[in-house]
PDB file of N, CA and C in Angstrom:
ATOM      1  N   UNK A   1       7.834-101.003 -67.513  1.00  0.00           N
ATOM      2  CA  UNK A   1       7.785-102.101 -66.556  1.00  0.00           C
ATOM      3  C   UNK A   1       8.555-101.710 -65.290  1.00  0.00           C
ATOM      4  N   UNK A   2       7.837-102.002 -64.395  1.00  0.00           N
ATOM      5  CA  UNK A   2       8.488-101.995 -63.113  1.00  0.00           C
ATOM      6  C   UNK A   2      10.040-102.725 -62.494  1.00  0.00           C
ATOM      7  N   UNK A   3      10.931-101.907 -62.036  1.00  0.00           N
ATOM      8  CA  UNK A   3      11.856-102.488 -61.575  1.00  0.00           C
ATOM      9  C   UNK A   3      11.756-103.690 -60.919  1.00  0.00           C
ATOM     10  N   UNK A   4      12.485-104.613 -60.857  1.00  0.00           N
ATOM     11  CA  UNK A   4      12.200-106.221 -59.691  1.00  0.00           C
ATOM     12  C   UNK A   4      13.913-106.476 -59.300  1.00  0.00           C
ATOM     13  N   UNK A   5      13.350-106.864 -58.133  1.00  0.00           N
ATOM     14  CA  UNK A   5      14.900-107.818 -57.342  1.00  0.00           C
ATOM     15  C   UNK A   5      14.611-108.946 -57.393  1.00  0.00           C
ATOM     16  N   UNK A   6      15.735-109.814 -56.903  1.00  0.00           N
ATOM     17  CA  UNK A   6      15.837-111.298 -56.377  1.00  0.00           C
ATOM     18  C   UNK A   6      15.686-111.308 -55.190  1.00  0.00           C
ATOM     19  N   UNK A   7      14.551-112.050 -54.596  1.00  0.00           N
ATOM     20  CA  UNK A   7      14.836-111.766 -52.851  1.00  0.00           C
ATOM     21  C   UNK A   7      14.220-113.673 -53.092  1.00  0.00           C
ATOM     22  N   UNK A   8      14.514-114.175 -51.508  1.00  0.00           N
ATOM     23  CA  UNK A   8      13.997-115.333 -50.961  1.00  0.00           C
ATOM     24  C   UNK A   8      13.219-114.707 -49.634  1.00  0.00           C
ATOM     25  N   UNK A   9      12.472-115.294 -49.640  1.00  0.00           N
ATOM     26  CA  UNK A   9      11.564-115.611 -48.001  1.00  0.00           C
ATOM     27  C   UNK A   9      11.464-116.524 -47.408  1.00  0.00           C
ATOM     28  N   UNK A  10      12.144-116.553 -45.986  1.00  0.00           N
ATOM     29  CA  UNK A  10      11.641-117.833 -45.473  1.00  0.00           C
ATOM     30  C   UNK A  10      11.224-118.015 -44.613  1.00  0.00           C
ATOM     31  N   UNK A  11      10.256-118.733 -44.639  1.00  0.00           N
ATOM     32  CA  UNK A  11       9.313-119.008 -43.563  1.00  0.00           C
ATOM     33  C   UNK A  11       9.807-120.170 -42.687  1.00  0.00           C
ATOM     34  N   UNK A  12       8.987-120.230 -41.710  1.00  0.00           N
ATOM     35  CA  UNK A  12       8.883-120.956 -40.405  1.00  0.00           C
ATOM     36  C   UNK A  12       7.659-121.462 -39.756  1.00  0.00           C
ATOM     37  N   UNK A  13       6.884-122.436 -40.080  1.00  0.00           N
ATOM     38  CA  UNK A  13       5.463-122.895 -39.301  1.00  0.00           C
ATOM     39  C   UNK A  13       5.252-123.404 -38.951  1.00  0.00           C
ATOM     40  N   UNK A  14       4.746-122.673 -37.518  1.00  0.00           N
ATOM     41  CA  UNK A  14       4.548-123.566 -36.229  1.00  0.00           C
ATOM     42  C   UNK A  14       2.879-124.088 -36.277  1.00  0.00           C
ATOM     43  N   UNK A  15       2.424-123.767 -36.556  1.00  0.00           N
ATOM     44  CA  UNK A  15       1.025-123.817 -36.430  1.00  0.00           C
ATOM     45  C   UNK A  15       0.324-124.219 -37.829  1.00  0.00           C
ATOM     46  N   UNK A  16      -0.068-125.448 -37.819  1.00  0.00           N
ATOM     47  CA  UNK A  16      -0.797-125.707 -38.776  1.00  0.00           C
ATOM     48  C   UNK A  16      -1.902-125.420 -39.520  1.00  0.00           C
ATOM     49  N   UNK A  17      -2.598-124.933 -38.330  1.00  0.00           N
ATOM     50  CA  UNK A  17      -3.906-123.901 -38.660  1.00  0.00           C
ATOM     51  C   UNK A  17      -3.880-122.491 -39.702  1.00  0.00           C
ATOM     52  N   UNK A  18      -2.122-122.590 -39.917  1.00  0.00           N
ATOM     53  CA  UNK A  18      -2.172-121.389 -40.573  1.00  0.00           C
ATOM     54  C   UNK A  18      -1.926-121.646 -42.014  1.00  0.00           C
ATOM     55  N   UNK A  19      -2.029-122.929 -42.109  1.00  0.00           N
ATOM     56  CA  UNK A  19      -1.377-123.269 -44.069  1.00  0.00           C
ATOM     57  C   UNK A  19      -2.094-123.102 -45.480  1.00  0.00           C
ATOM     58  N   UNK A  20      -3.256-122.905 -44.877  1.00  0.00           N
ATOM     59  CA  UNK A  20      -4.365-122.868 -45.603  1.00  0.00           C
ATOM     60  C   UNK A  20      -4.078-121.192 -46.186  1.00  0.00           C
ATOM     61  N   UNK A  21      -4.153-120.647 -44.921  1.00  0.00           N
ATOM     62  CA  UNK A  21      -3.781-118.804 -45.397  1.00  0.00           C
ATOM     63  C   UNK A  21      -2.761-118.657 -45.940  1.00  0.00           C
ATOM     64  N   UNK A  22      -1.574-119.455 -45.588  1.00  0.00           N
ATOM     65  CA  UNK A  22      -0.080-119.141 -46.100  1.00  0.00           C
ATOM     66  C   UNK A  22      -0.197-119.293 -47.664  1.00  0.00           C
ATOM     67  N   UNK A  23      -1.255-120.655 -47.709  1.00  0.00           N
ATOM     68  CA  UNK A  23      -1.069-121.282 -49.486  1.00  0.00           C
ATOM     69  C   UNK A  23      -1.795-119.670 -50.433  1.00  0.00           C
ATOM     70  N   UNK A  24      -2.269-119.573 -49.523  1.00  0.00           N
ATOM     71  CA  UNK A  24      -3.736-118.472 -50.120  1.00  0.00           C
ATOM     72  C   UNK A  24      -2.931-117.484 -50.702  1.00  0.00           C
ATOM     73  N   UNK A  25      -1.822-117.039 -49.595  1.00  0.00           N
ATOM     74  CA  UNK A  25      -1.176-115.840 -49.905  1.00  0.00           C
ATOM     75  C   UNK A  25      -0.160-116.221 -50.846  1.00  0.00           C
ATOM     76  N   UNK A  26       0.348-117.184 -51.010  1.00  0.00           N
ATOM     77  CA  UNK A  26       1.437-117.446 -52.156  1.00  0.00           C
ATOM     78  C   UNK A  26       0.423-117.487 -53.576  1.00  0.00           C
ATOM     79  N   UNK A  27      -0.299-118.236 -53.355  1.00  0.00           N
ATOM     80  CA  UNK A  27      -1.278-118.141 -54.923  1.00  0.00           C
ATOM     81  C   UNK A  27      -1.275-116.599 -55.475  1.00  0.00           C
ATOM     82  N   UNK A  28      -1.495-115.911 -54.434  1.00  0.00           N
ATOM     83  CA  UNK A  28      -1.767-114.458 -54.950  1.00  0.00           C
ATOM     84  C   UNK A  28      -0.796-113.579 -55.534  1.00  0.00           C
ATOM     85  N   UNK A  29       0.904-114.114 -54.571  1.00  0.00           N
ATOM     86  CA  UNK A  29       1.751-113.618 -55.665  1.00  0.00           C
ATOM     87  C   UNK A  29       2.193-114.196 -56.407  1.00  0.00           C
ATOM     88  N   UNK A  30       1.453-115.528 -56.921  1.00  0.00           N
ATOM     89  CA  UNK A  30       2.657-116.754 -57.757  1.00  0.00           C
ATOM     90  C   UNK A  30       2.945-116.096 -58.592  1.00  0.00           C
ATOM     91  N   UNK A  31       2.257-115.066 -59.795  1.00  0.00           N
ATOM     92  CA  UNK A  31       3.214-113.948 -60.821  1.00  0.00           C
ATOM     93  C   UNK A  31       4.707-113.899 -60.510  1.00  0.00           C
ATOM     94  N   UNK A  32       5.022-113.659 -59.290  1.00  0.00           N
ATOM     95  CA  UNK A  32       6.417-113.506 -59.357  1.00  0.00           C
ATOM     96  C   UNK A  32       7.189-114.726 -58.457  1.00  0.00           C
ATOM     97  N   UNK A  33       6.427-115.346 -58.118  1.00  0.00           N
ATOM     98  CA  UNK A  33       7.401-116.585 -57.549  1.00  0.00           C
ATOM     99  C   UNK A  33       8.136-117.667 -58.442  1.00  0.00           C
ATOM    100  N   UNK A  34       9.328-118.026 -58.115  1.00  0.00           N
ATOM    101  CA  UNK A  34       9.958-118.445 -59.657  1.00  0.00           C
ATOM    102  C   UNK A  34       9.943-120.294 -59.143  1.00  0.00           C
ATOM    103  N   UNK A  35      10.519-120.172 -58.060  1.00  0.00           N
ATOM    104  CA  UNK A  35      10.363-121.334 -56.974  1.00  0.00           C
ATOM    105  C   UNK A  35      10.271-121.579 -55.539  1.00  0.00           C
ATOM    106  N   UNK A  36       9.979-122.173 -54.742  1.00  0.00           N
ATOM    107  CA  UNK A  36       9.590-122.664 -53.294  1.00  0.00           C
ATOM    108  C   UNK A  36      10.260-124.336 -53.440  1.00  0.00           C
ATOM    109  N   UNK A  37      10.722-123.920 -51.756  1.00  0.00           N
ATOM    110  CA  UNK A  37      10.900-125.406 -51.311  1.00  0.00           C
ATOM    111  C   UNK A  37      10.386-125.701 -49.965  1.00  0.00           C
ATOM    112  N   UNK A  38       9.641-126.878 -49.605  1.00  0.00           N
ATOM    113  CA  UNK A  38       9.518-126.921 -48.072  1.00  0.00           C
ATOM    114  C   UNK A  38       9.896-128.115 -47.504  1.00  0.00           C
ATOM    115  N   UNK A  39      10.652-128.467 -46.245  1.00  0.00           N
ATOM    116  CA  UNK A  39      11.165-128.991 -45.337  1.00  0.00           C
ATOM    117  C   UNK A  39      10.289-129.122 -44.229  1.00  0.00           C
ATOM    118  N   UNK A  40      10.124-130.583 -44.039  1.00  0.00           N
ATOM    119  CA  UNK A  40       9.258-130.847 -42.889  1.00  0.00           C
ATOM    120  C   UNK A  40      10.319-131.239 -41.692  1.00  0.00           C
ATOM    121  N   UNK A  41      10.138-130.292 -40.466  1.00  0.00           N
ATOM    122  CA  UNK A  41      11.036-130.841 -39.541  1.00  0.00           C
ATOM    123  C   UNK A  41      10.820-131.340 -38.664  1.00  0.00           C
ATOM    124  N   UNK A  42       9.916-132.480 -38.209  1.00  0.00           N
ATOM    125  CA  UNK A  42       9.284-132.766 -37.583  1.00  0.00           C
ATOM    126  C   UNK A  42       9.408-133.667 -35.978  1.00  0.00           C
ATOM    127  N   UNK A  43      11.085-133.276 -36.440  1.00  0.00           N
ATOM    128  CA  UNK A  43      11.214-133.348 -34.624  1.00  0.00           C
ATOM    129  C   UNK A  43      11.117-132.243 -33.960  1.00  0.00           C
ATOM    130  N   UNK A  44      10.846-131.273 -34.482  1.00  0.00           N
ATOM    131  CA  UNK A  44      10.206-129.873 -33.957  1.00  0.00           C
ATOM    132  C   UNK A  44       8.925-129.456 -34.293  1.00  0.00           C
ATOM    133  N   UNK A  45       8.204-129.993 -34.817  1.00  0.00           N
ATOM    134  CA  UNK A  45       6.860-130.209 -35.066  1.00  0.00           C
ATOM    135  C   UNK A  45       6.966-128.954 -36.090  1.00  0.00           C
ATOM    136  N   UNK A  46       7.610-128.472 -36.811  1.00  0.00           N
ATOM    137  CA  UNK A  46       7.974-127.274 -37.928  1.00  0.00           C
ATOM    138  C   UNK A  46       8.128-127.582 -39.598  1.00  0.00           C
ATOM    139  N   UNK A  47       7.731-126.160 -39.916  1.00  0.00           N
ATOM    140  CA  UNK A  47       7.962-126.853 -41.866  1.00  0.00           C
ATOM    141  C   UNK A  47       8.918-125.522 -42.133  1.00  0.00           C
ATOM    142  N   UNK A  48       9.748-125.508 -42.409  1.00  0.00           N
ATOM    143  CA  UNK A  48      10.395-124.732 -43.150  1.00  0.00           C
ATOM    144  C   UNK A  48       9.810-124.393 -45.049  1.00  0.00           C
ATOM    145  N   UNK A  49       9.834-122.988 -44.942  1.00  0.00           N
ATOM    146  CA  UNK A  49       9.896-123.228 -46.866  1.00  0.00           C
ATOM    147  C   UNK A  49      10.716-122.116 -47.203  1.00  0.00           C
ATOM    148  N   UNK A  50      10.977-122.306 -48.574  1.00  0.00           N
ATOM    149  CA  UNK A  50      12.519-121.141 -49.237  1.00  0.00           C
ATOM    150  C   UNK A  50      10.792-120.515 -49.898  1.00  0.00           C
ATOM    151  N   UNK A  51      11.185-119.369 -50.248  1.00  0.00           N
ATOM    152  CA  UNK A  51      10.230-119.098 -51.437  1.00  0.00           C
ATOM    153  C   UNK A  51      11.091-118.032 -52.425  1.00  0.00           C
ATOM    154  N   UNK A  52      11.453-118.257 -53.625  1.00  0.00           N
ATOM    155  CA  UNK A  52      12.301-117.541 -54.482  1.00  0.00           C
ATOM    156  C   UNK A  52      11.621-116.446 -55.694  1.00  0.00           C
ATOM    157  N   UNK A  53      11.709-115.256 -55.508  1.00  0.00           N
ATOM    158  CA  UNK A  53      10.895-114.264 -56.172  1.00  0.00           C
ATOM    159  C   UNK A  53      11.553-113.581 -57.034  1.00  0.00           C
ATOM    160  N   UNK A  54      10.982-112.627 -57.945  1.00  0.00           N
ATOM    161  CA  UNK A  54      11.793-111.892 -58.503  1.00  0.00           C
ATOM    162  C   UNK A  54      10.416-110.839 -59.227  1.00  0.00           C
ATOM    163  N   UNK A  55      10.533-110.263 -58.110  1.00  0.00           N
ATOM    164  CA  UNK A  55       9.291-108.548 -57.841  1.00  0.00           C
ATOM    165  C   UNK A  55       9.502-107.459 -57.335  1.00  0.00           C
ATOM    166  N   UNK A  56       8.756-106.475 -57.597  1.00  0.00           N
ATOM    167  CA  UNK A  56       9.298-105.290 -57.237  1.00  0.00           C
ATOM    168  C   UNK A  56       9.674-105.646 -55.499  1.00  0.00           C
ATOM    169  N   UNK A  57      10.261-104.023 -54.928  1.00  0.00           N
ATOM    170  CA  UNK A  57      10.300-104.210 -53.771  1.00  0.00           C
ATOM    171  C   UNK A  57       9.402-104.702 -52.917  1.00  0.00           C
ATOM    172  N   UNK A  58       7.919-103.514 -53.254  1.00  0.00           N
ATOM    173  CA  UNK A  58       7.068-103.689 -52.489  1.00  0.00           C
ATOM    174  C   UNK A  58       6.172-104.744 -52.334  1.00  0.00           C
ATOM    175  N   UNK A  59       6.014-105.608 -53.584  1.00  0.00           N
ATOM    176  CA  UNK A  59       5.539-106.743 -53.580  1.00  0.00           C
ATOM    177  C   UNK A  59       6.293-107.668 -52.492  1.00  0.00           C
ATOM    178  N   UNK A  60       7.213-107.688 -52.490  1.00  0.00           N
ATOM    179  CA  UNK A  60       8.180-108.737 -51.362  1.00  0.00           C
ATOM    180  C   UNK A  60       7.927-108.393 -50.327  1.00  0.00           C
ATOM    181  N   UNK A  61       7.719-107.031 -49.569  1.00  0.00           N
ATOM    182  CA  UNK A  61       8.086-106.535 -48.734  1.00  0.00           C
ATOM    183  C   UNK A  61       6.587-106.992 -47.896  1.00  0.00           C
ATOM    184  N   UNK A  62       5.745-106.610 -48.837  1.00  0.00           N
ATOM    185  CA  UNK A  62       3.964-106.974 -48.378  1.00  0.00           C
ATOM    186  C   UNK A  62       3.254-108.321 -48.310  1.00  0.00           C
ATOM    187  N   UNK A  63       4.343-109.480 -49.221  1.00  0.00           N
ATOM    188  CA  UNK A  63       4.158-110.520 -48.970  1.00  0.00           C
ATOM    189  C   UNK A  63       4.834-110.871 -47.765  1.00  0.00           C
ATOM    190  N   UNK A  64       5.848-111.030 -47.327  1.00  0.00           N
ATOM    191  CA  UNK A  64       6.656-110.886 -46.405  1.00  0.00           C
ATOM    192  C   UNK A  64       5.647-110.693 -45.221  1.00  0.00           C
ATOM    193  N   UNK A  65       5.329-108.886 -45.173  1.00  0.00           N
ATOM    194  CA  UNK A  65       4.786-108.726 -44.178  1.00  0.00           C
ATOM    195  C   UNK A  65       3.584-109.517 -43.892  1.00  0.00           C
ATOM    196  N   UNK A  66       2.735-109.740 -44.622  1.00  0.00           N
ATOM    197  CA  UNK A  66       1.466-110.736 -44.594  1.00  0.00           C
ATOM    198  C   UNK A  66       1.424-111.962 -44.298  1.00  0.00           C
ATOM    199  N   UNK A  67       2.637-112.399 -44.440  1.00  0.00           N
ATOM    200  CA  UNK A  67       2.974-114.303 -43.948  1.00  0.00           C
ATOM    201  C   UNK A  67       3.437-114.032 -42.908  1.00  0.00           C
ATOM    202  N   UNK A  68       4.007-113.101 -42.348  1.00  0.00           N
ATOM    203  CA  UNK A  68       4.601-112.953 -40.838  1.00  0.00           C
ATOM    204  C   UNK A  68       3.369-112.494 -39.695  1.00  0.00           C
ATOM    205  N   UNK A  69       2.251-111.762 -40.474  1.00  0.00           N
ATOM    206  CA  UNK A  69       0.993-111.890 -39.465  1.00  0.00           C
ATOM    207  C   UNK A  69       0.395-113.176 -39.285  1.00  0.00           C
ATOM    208  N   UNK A  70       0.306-114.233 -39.954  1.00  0.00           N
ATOM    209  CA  UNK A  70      -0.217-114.953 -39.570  1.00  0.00           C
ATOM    210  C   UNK A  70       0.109-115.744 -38.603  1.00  0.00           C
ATOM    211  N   UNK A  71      -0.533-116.745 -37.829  1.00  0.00           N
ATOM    212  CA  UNK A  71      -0.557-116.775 -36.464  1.00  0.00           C
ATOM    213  C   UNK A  71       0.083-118.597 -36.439  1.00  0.00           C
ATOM    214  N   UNK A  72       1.644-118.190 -35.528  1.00  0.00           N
ATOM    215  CA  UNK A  72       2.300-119.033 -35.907  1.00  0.00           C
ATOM    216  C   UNK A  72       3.397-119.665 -36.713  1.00  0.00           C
ATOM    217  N   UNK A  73       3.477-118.155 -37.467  1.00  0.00           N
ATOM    218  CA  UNK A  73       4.280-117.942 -39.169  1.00  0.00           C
ATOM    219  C   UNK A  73       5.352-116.835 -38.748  1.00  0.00           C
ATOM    220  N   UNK A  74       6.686-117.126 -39.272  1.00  0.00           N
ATOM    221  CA  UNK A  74       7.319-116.457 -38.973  1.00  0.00           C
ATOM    222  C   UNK A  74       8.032-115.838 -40.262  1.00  0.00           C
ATOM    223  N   UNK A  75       8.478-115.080 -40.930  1.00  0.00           N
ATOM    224  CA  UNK A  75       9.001-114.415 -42.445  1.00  0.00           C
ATOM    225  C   UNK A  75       9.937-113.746 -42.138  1.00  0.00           C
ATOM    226  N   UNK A  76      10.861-113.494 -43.199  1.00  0.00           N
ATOM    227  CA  UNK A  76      11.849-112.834 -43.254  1.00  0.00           C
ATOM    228  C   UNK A  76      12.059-112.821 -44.734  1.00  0.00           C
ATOM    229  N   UNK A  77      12.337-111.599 -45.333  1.00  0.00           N
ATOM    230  CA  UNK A  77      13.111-111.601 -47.123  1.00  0.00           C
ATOM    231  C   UNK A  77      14.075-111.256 -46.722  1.00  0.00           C
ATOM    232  N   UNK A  78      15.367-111.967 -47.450  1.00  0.00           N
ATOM    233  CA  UNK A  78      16.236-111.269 -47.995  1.00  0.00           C
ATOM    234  C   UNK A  78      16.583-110.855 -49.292  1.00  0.00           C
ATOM    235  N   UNK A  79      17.187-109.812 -49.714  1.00  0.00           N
ATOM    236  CA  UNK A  79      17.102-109.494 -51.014  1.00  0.00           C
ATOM    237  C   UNK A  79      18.691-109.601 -51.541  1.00  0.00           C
ATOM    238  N   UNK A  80      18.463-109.321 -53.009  1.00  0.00           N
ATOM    239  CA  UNK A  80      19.516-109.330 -53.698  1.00  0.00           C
ATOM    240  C   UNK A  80      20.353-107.908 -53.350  1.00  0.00           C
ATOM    241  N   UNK A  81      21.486-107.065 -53.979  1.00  0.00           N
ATOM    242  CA  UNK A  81      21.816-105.997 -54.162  1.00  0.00           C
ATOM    243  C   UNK A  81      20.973-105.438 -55.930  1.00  0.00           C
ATOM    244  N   UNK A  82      20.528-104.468 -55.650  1.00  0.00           N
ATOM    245  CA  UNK A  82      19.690-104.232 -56.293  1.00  0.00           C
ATOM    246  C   UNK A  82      20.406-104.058 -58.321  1.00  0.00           C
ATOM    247  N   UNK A  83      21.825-103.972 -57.634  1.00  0.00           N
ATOM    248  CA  UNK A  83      23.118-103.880 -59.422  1.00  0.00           C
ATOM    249  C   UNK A  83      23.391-105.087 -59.831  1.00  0.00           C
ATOM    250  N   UNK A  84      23.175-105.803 -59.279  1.00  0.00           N
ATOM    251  CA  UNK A  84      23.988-107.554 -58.973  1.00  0.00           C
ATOM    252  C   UNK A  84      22.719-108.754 -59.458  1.00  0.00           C
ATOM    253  N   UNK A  85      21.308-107.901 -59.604  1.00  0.00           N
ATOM    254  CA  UNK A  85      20.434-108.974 -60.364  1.00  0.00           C
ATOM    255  C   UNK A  85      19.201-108.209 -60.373  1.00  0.00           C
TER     256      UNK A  85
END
């Protein structure tokens, strides 16, 4: 079995047009998503969401990168230390 970290991602969406793709792309890694939270902020017309994983690197790294192409979507992971969980 493949090594896995703890990382979170969090997103930022400005654009509504893009939720449909965002959901698309979380379905695809739900295998390793353990939990998500989202925050509607809507005196900024924005949704915040946590998304909490526990997958290899590259899985994070490609989800990550794939929610941050979309248009309007902003991503970032952070990860665990790789001894520590």
């Amino acid at each position: 079995m493949e090594e896995t970290r703890l990382a979170v991602i969090a997103i930022i969406v400005k654009s509504k047009e893009s939720v449909e793709a965002l959901n698309e792309l979380l379905h695809q890694y739900s295998d390793f998503i353990i939990g998500r939270m989202g925050v509607p902020y809507r005196a900024k017309g924005l949704n915040v969401i946590s998304v909490v994983l526990d997958a290899p690197n590259q899985a994070i790294s490609s989800l990550a990168g794939k929610i941050g192409r979309l248009k309007g979507v902003t991503a970032k992971a952070v990860y665990s230390n790789p001894d520590k969980a």
